[in-house]
N, C-alpha and C. Protein backbone atom coordinates (compact mmCIF):
# COMPACT_ATOMS: atom_id res chain seq x y z
N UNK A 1 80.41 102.28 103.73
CA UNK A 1 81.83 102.07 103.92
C UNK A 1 82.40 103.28 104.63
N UNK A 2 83.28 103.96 103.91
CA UNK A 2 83.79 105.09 105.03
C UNK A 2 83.16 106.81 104.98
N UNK A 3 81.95 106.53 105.35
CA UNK A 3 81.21 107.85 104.35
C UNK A 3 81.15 108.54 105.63
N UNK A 4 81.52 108.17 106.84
CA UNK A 4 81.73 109.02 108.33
C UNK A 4 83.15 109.50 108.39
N UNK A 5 83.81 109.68 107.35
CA UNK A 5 85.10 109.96 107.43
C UNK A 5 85.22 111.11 106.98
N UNK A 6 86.37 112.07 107.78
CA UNK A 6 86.22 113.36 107.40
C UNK A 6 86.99 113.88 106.00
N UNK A 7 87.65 112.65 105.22
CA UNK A 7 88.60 113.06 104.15
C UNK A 7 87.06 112.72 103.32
N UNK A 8 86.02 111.86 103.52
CA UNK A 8 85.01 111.46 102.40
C UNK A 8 84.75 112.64 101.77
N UNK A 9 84.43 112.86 100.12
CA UNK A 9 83.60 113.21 99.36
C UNK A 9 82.65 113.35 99.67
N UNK A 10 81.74 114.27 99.06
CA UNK A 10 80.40 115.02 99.97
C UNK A 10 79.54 114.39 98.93
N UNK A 11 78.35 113.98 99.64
CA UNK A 11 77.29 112.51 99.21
C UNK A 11 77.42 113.07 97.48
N UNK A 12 77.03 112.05 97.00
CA UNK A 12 77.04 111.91 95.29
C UNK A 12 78.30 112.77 94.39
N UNK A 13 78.96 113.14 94.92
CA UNK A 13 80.04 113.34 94.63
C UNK A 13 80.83 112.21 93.36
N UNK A 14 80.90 111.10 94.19
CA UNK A 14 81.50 110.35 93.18
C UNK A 14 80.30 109.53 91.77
N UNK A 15 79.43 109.49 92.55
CA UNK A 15 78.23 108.97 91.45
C UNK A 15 78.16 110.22 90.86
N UNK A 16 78.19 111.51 90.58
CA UNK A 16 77.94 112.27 89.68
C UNK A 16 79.29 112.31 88.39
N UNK A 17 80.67 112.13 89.64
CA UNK A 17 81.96 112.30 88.64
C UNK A 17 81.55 110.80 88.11
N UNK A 18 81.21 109.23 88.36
CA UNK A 18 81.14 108.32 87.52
C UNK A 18 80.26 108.93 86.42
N UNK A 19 78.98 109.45 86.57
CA UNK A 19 77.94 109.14 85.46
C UNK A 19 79.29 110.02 84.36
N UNK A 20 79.60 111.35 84.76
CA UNK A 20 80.34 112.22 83.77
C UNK A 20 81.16 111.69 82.98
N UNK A 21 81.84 110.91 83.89
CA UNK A 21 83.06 110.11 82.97
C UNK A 21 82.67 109.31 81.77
N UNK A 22 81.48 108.44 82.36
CA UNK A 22 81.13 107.41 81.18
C UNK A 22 80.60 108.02 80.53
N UNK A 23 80.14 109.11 80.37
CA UNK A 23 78.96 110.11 79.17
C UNK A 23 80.44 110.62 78.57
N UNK A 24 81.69 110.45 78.54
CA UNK A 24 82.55 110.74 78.11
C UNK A 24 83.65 112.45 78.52
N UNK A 25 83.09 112.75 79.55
CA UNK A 25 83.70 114.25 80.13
C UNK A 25 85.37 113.62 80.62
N UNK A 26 86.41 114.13 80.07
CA UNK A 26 87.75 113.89 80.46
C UNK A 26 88.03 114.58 81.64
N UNK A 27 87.11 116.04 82.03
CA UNK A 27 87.51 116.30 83.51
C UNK A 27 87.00 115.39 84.29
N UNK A 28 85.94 114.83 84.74
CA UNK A 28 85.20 114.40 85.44
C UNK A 28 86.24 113.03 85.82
N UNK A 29 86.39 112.40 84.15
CA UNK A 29 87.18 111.14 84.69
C UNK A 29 88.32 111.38 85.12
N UNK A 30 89.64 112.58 84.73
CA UNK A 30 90.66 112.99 85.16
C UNK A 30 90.74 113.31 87.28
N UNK A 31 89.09 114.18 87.45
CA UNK A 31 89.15 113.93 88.84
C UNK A 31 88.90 112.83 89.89
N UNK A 32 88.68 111.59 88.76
CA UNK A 32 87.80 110.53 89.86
C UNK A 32 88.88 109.84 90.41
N UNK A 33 89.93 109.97 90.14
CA UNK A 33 91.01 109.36 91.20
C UNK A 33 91.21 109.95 92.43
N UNK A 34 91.35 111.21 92.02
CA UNK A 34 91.89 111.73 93.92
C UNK A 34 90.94 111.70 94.47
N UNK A 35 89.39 111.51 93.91
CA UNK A 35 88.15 111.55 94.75
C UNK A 35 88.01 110.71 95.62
N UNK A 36 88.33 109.48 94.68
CA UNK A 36 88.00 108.02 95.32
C UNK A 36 89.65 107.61 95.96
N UNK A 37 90.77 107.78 95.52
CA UNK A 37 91.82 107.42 96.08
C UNK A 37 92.12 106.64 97.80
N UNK A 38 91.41 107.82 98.21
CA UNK A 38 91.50 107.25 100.02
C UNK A 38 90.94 106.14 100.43
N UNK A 39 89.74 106.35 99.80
CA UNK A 39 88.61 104.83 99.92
C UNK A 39 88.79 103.98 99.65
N UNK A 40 89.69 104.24 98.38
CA UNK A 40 90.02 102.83 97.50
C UNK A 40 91.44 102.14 98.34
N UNK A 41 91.96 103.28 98.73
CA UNK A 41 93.25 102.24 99.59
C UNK A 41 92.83 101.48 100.82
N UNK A 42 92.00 102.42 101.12
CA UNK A 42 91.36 101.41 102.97
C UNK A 42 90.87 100.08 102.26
N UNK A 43 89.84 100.19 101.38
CA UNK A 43 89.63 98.68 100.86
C UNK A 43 90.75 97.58 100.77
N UNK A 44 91.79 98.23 100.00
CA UNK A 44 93.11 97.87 99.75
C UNK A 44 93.49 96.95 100.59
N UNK A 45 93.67 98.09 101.93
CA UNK A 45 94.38 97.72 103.32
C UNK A 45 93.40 96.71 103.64
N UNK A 46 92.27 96.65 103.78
CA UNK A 46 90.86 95.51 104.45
C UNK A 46 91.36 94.16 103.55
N UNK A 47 91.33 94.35 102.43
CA UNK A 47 91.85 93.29 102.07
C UNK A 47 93.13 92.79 102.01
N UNK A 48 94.23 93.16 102.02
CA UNK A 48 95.55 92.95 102.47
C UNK A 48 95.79 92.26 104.00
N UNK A 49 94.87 93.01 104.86
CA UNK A 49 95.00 92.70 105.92
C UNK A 49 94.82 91.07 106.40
N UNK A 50 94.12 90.42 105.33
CA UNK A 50 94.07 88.82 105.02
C UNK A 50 95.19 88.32 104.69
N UNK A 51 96.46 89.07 104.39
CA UNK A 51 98.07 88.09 103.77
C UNK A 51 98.56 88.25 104.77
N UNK A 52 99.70 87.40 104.65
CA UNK A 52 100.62 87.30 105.23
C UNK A 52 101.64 88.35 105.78
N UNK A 53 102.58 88.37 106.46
CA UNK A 53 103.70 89.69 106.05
C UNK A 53 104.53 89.19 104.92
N UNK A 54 104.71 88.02 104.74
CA UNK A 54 105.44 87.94 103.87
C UNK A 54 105.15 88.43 102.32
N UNK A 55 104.02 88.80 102.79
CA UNK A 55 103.40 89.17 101.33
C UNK A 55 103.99 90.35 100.02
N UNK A 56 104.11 90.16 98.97
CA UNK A 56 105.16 91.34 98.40
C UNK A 56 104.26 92.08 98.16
N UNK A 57 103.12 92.50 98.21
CA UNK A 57 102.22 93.68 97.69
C UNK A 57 102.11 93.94 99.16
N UNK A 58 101.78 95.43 98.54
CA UNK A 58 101.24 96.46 99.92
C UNK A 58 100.07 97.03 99.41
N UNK A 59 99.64 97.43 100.11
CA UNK A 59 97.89 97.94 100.02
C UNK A 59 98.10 99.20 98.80
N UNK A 60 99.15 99.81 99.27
CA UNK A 60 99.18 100.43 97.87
C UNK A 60 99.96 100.13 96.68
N UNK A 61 100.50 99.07 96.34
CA UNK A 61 100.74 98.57 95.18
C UNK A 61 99.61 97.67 95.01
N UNK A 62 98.77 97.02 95.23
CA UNK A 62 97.69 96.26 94.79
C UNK A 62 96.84 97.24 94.67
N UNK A 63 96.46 98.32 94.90
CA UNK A 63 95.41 99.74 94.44
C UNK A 63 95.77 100.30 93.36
N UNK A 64 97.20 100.47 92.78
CA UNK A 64 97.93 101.21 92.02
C UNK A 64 97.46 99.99 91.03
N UNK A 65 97.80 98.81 91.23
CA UNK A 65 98.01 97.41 90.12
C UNK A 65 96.59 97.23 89.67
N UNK A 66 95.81 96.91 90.40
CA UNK A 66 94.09 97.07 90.31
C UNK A 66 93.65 98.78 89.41
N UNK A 67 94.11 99.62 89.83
CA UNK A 67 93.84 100.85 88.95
C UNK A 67 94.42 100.65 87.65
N UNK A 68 95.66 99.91 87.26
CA UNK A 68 95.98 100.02 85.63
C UNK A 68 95.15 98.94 85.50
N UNK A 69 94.21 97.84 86.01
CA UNK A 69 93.45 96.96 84.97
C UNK A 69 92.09 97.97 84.37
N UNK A 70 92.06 98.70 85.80
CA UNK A 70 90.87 99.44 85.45
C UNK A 70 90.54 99.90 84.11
N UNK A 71 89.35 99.94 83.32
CA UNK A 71 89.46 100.33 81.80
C UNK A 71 88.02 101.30 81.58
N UNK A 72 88.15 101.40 80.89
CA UNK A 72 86.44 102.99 80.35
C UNK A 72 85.11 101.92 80.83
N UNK A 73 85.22 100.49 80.96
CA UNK A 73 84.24 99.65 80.98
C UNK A 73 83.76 99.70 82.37
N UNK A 74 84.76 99.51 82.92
CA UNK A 74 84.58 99.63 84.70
C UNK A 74 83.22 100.70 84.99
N UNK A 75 84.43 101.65 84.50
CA UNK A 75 83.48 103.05 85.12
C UNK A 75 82.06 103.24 84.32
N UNK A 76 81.78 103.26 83.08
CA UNK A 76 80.70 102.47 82.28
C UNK A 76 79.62 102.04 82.94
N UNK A 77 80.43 100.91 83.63
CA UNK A 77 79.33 99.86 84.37
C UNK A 77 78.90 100.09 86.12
N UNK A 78 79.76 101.48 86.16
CA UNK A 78 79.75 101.31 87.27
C UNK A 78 78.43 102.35 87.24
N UNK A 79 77.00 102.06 88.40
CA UNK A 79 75.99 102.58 88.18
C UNK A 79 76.08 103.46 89.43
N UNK A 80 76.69 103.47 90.80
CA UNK A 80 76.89 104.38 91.67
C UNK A 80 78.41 104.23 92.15
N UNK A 81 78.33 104.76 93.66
CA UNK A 81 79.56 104.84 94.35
C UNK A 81 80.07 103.46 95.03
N UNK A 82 78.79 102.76 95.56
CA UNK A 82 78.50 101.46 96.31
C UNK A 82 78.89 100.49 95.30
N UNK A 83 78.62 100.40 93.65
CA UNK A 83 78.89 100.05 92.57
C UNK A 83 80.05 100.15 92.04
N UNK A 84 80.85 100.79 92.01
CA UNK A 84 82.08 101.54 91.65
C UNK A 84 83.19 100.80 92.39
N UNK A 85 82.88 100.42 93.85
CA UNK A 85 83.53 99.86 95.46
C UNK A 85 83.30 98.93 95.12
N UNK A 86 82.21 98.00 95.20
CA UNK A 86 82.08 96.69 94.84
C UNK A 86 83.30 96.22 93.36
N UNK A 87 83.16 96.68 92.44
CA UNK A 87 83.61 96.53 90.95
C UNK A 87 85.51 96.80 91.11
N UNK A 88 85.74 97.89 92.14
CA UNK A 88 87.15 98.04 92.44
C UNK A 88 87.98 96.63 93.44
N UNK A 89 86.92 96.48 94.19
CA UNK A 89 87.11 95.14 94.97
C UNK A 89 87.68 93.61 94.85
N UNK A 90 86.78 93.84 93.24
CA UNK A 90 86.49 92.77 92.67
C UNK A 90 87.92 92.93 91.79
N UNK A 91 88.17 93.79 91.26
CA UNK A 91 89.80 93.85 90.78
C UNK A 91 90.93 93.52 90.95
N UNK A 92 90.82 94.16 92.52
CA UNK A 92 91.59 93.79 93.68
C UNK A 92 92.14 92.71 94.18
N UNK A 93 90.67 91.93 94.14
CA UNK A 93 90.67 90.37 94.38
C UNK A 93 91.43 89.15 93.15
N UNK A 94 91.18 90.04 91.80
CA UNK A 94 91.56 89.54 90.81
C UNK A 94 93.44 89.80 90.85
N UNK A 95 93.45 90.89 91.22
CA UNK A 95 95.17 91.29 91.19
C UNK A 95 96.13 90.21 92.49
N UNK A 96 95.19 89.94 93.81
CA UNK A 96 95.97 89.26 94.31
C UNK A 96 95.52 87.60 93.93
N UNK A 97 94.56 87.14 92.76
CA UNK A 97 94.77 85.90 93.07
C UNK A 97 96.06 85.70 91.90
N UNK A 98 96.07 86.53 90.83
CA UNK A 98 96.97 86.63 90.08
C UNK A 98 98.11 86.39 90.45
N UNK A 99 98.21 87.48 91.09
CA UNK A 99 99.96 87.15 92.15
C UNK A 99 99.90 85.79 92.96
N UNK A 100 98.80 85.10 93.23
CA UNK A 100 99.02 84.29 94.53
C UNK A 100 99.25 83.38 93.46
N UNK A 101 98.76 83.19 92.14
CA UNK A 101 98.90 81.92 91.23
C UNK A 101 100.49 81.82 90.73
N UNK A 102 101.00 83.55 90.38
CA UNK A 102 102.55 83.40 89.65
C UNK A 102 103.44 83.27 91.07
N UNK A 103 103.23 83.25 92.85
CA UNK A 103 103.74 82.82 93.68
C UNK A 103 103.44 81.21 93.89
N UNK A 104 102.23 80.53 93.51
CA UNK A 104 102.39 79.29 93.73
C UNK A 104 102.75 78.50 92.35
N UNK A 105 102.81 79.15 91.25
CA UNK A 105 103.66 78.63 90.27
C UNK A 105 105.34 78.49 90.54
N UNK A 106 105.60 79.35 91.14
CA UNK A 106 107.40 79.32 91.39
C UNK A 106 107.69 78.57 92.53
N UNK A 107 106.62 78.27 93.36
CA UNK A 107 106.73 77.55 94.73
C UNK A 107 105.97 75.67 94.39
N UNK A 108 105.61 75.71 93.21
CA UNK A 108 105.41 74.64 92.65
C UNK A 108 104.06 74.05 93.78
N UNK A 109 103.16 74.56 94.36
CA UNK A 109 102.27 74.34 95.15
C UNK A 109 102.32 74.36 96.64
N UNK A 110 103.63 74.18 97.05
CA UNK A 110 104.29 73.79 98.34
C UNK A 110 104.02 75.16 99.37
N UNK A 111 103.71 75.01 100.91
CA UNK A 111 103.47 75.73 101.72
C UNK A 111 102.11 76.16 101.88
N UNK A 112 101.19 75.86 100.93
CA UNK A 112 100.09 76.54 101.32
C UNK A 112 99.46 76.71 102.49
N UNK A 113 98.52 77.50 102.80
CA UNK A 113 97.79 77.50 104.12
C UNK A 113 96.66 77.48 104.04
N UNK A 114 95.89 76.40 104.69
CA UNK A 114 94.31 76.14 104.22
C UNK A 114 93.23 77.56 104.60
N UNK A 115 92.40 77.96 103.84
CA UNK A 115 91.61 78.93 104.88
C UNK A 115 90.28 78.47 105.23
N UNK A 116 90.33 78.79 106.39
CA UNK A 116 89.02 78.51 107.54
C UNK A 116 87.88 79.51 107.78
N UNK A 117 87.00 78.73 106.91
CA UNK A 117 86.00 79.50 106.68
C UNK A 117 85.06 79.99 107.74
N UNK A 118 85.30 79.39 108.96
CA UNK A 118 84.39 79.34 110.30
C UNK A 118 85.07 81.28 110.76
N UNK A 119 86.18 81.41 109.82
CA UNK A 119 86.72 82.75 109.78
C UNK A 119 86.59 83.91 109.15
N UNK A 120 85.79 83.40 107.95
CA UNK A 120 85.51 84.44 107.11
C UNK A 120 84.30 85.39 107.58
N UNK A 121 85.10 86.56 107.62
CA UNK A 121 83.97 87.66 107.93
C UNK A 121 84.25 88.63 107.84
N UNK A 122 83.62 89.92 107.76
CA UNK A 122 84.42 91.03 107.01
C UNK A 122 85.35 91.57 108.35
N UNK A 123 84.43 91.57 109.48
CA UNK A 123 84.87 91.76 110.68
C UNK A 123 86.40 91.27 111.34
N UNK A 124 86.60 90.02 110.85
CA UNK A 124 87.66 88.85 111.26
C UNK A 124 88.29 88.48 110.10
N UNK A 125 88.96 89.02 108.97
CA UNK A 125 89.72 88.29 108.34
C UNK A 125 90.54 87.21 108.64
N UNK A 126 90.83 86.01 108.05
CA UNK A 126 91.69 85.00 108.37
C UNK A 126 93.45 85.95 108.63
N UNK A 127 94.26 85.19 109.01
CA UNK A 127 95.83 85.93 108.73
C UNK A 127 96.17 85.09 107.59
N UNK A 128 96.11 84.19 107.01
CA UNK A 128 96.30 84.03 105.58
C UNK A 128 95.54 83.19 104.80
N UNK A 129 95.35 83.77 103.44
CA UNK A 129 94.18 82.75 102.50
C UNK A 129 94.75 82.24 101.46
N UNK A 130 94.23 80.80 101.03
CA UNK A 130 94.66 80.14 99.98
C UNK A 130 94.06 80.92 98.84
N UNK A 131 94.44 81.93 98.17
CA UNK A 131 93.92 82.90 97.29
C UNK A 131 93.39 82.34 95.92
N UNK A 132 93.96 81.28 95.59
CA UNK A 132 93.66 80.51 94.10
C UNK A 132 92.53 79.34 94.71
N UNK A 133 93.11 78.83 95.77
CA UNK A 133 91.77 78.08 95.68
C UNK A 133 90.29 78.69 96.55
N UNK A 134 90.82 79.40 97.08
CA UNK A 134 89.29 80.30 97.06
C UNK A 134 88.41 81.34 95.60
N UNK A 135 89.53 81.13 95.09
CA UNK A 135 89.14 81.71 93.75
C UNK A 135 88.14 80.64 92.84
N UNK A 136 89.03 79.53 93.00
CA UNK A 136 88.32 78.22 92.32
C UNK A 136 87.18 77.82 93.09
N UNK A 137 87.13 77.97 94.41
CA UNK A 137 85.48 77.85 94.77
C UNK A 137 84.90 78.81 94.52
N UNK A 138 85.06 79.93 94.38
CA UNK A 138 84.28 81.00 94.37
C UNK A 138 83.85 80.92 92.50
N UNK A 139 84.42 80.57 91.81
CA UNK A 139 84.01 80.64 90.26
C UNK A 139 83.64 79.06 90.01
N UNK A 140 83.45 78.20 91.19
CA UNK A 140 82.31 76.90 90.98
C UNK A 140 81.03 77.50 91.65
N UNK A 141 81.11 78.06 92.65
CA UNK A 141 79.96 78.98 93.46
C UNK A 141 79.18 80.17 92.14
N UNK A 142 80.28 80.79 91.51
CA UNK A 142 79.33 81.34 90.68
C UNK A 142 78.64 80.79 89.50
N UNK A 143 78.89 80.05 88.86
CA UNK A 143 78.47 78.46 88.29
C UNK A 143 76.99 78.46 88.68
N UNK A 144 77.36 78.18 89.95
CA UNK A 144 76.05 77.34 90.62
C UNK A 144 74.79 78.90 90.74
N UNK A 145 75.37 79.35 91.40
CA UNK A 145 74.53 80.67 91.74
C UNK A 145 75.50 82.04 91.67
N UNK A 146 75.41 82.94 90.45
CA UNK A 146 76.32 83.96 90.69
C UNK A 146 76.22 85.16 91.64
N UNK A 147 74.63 85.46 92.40
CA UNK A 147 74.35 86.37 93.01
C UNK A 147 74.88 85.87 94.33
N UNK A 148 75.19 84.39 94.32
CA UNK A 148 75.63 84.08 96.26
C UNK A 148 77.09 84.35 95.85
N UNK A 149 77.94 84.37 95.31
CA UNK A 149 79.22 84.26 94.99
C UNK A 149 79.69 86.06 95.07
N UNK A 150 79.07 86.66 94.47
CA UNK A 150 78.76 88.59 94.12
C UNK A 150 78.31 88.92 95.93
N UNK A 151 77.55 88.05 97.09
CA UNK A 151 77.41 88.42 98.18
C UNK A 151 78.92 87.84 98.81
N UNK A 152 79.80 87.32 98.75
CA UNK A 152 80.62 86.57 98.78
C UNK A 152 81.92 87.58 98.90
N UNK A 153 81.81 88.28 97.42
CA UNK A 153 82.53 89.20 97.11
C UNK A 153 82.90 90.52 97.62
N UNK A 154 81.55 90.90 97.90
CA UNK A 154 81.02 92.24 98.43
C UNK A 154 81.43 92.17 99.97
N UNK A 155 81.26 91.42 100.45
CA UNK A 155 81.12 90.98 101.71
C UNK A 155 82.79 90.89 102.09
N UNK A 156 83.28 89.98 102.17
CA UNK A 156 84.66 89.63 102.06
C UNK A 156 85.72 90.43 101.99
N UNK A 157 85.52 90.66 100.55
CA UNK A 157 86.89 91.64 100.06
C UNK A 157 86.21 92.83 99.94
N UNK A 158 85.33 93.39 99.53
CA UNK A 158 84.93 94.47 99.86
C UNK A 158 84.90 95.46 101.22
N UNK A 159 84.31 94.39 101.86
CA UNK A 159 83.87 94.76 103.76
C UNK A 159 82.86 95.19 103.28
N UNK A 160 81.50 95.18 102.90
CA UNK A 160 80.12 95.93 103.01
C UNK A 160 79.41 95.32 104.08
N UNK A 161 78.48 96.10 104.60
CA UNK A 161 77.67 95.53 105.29
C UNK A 161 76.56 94.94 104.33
N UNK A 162 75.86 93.98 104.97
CA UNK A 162 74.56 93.39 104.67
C UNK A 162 73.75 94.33 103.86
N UNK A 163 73.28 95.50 104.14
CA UNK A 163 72.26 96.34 104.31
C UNK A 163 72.92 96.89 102.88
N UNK A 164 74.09 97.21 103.38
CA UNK A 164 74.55 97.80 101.79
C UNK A 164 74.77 96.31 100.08
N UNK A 165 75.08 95.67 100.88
CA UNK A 165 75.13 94.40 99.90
C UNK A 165 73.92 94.68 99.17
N UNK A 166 72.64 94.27 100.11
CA UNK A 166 71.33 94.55 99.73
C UNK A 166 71.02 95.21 98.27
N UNK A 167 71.39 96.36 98.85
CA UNK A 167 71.40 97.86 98.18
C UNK A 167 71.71 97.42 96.18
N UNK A 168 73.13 97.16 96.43
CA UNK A 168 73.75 96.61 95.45
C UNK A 168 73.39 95.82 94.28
N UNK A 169 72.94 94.84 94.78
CA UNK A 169 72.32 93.45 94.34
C UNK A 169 70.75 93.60 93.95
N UNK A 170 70.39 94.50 94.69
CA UNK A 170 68.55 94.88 94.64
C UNK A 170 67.77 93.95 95.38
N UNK A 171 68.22 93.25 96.31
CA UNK A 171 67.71 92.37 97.15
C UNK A 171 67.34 92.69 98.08
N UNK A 172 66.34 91.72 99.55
CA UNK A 172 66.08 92.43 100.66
C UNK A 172 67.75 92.48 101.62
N UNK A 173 67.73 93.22 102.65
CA UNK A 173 68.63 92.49 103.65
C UNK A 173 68.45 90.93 104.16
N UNK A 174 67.87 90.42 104.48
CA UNK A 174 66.99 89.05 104.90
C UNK A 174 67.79 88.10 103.56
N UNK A 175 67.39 88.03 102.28
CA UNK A 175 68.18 87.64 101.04
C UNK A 175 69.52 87.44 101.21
N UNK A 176 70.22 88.69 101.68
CA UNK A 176 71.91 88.79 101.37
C UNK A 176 71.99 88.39 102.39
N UNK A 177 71.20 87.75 103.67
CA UNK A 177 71.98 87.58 105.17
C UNK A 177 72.16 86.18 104.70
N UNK A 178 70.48 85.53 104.06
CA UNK A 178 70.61 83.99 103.36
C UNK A 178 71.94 83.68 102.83
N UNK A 179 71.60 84.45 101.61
CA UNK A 179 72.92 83.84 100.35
C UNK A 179 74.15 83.69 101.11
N UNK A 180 74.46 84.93 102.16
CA UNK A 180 75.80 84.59 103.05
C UNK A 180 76.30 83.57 103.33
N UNK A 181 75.08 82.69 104.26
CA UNK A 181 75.10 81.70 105.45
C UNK A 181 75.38 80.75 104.46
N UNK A 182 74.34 80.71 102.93
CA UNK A 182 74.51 79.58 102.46
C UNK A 182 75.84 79.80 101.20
N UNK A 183 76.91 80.65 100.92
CA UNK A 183 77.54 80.65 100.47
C UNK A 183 78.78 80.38 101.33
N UNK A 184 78.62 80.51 102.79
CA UNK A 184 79.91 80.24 103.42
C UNK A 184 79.63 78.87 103.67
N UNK A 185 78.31 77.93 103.36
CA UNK A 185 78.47 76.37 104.01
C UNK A 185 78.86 76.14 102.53
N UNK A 186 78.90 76.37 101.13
CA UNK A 186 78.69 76.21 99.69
C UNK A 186 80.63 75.95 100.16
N UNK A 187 81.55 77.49 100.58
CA UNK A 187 82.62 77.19 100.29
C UNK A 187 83.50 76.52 101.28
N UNK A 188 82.94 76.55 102.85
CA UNK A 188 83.13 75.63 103.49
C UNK A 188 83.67 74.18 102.96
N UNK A 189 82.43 73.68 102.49
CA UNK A 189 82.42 71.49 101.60
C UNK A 189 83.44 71.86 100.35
N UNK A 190 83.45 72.82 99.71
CA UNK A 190 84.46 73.20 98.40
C UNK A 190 86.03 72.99 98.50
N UNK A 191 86.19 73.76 99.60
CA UNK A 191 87.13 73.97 100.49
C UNK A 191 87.98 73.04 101.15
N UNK A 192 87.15 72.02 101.83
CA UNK A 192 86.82 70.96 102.53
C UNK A 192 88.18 70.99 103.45
């Protein structure tokens, strides 16, 4: 992700402040915000960059909103830095389908905008996604297969590359290029 960047943390940096935190060190966890902070907003922004303008979150209120779900479990589970990104992502994703559900609750379903999956790519975000019902394919997709749904994730709202997906998951590259192809025809027909 952004490890060519000159604000980045110097390699294992943040996998050393995770392991500390979860072994219970209050400095370690007290510094892992400003560590990760920058990174975590570009994700933010990568994924934001999929709404609308009309959208009421900004990249940094959905980072800030995603950081209070965050809990001792997160970081716990989180086994590196690549791990940590993935797991913040996944928050992220949870904070805007949240909002997209208490916006299509008050809008009573009306206006939606279909998303086109022939678009999904980390490269090309759509300009706007049906956030609940990609949610609902994506948790029939994990149903079916949860590791194509987790490449799905990573991929998407994350922005990882392949290679790093890989990494993640413990799979080859070749694997996560599969699960891709066949998780975007999976939400493609879902979608319909």
């Amino acid at each position: 992700m952004a490890a060519d960047r000159s604000d980045a943390p110097a390699p294992g940096e943040i996998t050393r402040l995770l392991r500390a935190a979860a072994a219970g060190d209050r400095a370690a966890d007290a510094a892992l915000l400003p560590v990760v902070y920058g990174e975590l907003r570009r994700v933010a922004a990568r994924i934001m960059s999929g709404e609308g303008p009309s959208h009421t979150l900004t990249p940094t209120a959905l980072l800030h909103e995603a950081w209070l779900r965050f809990d001792d479990g997160l970081i716990d589970a989180a086994h590196d830095r690549r791990h940590f990104f993935a797991l913040a992502a996944r928050r992220m994703r949870q904070v805007l389908v949240d909002h997209a559900r208490e916006r299509e609750a008050a809008k009573r379903g009306g206006g939606r905008e279909r998303i086109t999956l022939t678009r999904i790519d980390a490269a090309t975000p759509p300009l706007e996604i049906d956030l609940v019902a990609l949610d609902q394919a994506l948790a029939e997709l994990e149903a079916a297969d949860a590791r194509k749904a987790r490449v799905v994730e990573l991929r998407y709202f994350a922005g990882f590359e392949m290679v790093e997906i890989a990494g993640i998951l413990g799979i080859s590259r070749a694997t996560a290029q599969r699960d891709w192809e066949v998780a975007r025809a999976f939400l493609f027909r879902a979608l319909g």
